[in-house]
C-alpha atoms as a PDB file:
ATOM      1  CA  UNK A   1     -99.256  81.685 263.528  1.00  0.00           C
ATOM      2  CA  UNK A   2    -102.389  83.860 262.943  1.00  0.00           C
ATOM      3  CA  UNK A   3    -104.044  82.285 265.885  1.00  0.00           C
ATOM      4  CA  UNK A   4    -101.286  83.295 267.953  1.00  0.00           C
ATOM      5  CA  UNK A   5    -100.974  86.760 266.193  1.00  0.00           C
ATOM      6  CA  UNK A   6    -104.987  86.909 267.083  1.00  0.00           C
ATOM      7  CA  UNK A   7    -104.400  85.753 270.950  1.00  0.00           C
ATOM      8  CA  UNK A   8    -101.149  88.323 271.288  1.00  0.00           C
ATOM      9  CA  UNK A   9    -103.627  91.259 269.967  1.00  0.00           C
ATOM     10  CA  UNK A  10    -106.274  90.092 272.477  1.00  0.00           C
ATOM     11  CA  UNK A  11    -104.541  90.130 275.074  1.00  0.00           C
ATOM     12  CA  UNK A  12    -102.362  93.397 274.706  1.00  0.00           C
ATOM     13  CA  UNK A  13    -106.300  95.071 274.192  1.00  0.00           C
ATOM     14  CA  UNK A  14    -107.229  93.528 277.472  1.00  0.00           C
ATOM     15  CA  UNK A  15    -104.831  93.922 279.638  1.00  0.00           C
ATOM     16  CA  UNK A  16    -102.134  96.109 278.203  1.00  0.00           C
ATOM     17  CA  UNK A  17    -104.367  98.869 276.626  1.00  0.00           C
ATOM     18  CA  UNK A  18    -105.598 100.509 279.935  1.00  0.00           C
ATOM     19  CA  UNK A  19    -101.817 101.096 280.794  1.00  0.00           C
ATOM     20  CA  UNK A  20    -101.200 103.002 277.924  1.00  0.00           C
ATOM     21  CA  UNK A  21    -104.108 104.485 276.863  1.00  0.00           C
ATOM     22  CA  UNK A  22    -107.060 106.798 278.605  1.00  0.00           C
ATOM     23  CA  UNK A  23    -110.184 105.280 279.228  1.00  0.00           C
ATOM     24  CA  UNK A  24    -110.639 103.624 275.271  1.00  0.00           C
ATOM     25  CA  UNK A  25    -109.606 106.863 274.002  1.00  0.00           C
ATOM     26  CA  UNK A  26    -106.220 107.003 271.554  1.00  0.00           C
ATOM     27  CA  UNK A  27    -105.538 110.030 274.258  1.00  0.00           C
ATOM     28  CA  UNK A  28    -102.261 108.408 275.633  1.00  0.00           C
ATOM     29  CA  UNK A  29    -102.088 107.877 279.767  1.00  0.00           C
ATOM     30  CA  UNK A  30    -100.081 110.218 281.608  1.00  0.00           C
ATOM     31  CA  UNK A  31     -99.227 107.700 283.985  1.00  0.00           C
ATOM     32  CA  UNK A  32     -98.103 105.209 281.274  1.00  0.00           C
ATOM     33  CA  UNK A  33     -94.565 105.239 282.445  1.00  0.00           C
ATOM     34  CA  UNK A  34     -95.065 104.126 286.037  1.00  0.00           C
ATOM     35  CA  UNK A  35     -98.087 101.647 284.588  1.00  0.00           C
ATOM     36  CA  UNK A  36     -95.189 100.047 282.245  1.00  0.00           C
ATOM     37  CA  UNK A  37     -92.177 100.535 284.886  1.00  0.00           C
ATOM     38  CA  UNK A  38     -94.599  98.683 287.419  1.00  0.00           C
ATOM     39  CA  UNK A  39     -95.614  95.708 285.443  1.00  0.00           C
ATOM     40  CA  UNK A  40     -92.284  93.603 286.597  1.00  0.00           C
ATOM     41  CA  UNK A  41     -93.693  94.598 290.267  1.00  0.00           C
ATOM     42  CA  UNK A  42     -96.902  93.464 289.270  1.00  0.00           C
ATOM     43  CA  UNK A  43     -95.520  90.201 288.598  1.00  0.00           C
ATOM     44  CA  UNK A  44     -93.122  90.020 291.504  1.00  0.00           C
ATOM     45  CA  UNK A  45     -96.318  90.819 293.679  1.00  0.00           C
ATOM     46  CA  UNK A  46     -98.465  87.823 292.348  1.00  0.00           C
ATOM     47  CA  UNK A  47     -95.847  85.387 293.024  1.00  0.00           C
ATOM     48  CA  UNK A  48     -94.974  86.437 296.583  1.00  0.00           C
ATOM     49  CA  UNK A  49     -99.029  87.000 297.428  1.00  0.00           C
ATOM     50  CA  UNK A  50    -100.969  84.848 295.098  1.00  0.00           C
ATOM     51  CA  UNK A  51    -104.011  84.834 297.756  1.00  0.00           C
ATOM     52  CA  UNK A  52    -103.590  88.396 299.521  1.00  0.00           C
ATOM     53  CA  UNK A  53    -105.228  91.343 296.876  1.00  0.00           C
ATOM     54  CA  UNK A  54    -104.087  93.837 299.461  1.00  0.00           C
ATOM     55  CA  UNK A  55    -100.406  93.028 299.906  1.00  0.00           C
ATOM     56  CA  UNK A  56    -100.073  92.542 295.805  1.00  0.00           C
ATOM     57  CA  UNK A  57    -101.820  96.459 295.306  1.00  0.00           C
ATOM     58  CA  UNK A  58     -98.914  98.139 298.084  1.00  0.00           C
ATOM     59  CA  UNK A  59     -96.373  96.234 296.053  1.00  0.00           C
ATOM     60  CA  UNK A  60     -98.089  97.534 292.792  1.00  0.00           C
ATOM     61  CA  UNK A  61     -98.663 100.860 294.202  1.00  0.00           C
ATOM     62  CA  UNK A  62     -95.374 101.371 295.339  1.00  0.00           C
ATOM     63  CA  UNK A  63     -94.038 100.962 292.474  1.00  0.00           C
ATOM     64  CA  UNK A  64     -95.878 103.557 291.043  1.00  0.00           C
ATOM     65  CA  UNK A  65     -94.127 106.374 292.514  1.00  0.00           C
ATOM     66  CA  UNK A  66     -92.331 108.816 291.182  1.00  0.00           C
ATOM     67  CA  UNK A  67     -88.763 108.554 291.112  1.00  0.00           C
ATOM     68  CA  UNK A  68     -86.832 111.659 291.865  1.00  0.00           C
ATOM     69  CA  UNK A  69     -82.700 111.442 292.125  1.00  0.00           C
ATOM     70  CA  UNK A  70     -81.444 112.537 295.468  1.00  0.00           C
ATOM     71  CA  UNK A  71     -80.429 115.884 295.369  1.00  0.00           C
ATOM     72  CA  UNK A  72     -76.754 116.078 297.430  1.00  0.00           C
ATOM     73  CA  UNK A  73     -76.587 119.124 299.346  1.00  0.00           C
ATOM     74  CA  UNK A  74     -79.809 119.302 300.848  1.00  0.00           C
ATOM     75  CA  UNK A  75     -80.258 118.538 304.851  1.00  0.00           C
ATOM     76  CA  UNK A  76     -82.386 115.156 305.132  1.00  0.00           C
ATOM     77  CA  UNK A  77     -84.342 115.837 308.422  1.00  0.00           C
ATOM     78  CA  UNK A  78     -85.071 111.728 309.177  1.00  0.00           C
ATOM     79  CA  UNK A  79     -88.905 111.007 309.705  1.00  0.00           C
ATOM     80  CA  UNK A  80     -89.202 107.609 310.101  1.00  0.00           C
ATOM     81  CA  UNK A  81     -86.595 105.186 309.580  1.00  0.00           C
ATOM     82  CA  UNK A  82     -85.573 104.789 306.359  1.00  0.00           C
ATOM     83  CA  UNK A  83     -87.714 107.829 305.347  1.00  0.00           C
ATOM     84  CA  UNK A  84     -86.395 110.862 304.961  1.00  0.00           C
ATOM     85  CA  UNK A  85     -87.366 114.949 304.178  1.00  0.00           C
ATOM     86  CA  UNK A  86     -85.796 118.220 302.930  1.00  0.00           C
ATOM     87  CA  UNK A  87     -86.709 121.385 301.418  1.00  0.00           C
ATOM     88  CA  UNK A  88     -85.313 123.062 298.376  1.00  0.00           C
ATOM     89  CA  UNK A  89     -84.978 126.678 299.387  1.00  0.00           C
ATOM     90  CA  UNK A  90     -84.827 128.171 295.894  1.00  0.00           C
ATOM     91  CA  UNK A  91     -88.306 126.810 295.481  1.00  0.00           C
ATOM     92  CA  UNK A  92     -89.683 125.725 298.330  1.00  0.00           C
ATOM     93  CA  UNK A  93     -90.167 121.634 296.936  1.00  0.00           C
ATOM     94  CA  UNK A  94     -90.469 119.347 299.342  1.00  0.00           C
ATOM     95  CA  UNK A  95     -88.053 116.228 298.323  1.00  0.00           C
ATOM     96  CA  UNK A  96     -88.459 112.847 300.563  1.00  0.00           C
ATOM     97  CA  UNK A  97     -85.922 110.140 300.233  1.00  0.00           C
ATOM     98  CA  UNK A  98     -87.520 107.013 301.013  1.00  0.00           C
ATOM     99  CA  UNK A  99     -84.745 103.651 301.772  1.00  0.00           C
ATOM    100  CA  UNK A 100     -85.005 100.880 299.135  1.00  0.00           C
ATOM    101  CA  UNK A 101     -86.724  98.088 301.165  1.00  0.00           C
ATOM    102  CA  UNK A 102     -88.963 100.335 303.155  1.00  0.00           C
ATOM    103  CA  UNK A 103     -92.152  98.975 303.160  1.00  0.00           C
ATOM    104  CA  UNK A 104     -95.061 101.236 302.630  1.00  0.00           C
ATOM    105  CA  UNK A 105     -99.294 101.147 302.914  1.00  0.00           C
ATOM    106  CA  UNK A 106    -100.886 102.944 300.020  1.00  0.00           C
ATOM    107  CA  UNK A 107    -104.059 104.959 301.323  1.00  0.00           C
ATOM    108  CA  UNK A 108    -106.561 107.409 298.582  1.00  0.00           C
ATOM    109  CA  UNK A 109    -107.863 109.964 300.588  1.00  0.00           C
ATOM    110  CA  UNK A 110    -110.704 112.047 299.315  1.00  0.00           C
ATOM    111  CA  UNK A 111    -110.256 116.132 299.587  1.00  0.00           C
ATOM    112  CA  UNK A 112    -112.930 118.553 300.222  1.00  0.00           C
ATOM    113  CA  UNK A 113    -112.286 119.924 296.480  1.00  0.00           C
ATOM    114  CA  UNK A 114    -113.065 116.578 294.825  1.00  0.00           C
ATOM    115  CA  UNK A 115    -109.507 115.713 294.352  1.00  0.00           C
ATOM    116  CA  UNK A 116    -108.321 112.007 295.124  1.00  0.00           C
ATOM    117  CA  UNK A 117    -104.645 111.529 296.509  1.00  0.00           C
ATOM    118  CA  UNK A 118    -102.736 108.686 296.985  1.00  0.00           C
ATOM    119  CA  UNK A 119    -100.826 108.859 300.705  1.00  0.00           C
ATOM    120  CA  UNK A 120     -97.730 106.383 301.171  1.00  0.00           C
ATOM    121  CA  UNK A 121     -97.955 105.426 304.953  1.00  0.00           C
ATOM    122  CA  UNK A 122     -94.395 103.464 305.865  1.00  0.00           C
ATOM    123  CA  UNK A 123     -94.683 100.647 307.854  1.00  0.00           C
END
């Protein structure tokens, strides 16, 4: 039982420690609940794409985003199919609806102010 204790605490250091914690700091990772609600993609992804590192990080990726409810009164203005955009007038947000199922391509693309952004391109 120790063993096992030993090989649990391993591998929750290894692999489960960068999704809740900042660079081996106890500072805890403000992504850490898209890195936990991805980790059933995660899985999903390696099954369906065991050979293609790619496909598995879109799936992965994807996953990743933020999930805002739909907000009902808004005018969806349709961009691409399945994808959707509106504008809250009282602040000026932009809200897009994506379609469960649409597939997307996860880009980074480096600004002129340092700043690295992650751009969902649907396919």
């Amino acid at each position: 039982m120790i063993l096992v204790g030993m090989a649990l605490a391993f591998a929750f250091a290894k692999y489960g420690s960068p999704h809740v914690f900042v660079a081996n700091t106890p500072q805890l990772n403000p992504n850490m609940a898209g890195n936990l609600r991805a980790i059933p993609a995660s899985i999903l992804a390696f099954v369906q794409n065991p050979t293609d590192s790619n496909a598995r990080n879109n799936i992965v990726q994807t996953a990743k985003i933020q999930q805002v409810s739909s907000v009902e009164h808004l005018d969806y203005t349709p961009i691409r199919t399945g994808v959707y955009a509106a504008e809250r007038p009282e602040t000026g947000e932009t809200i897009v609806k994506v379609d469960k199922g649409v597939q997307l391509e996860v880009h980074q693309v480096h600004l002129s102010d340092g700043r690295v952004v992650k751009v969902y391109i649907p396919l």
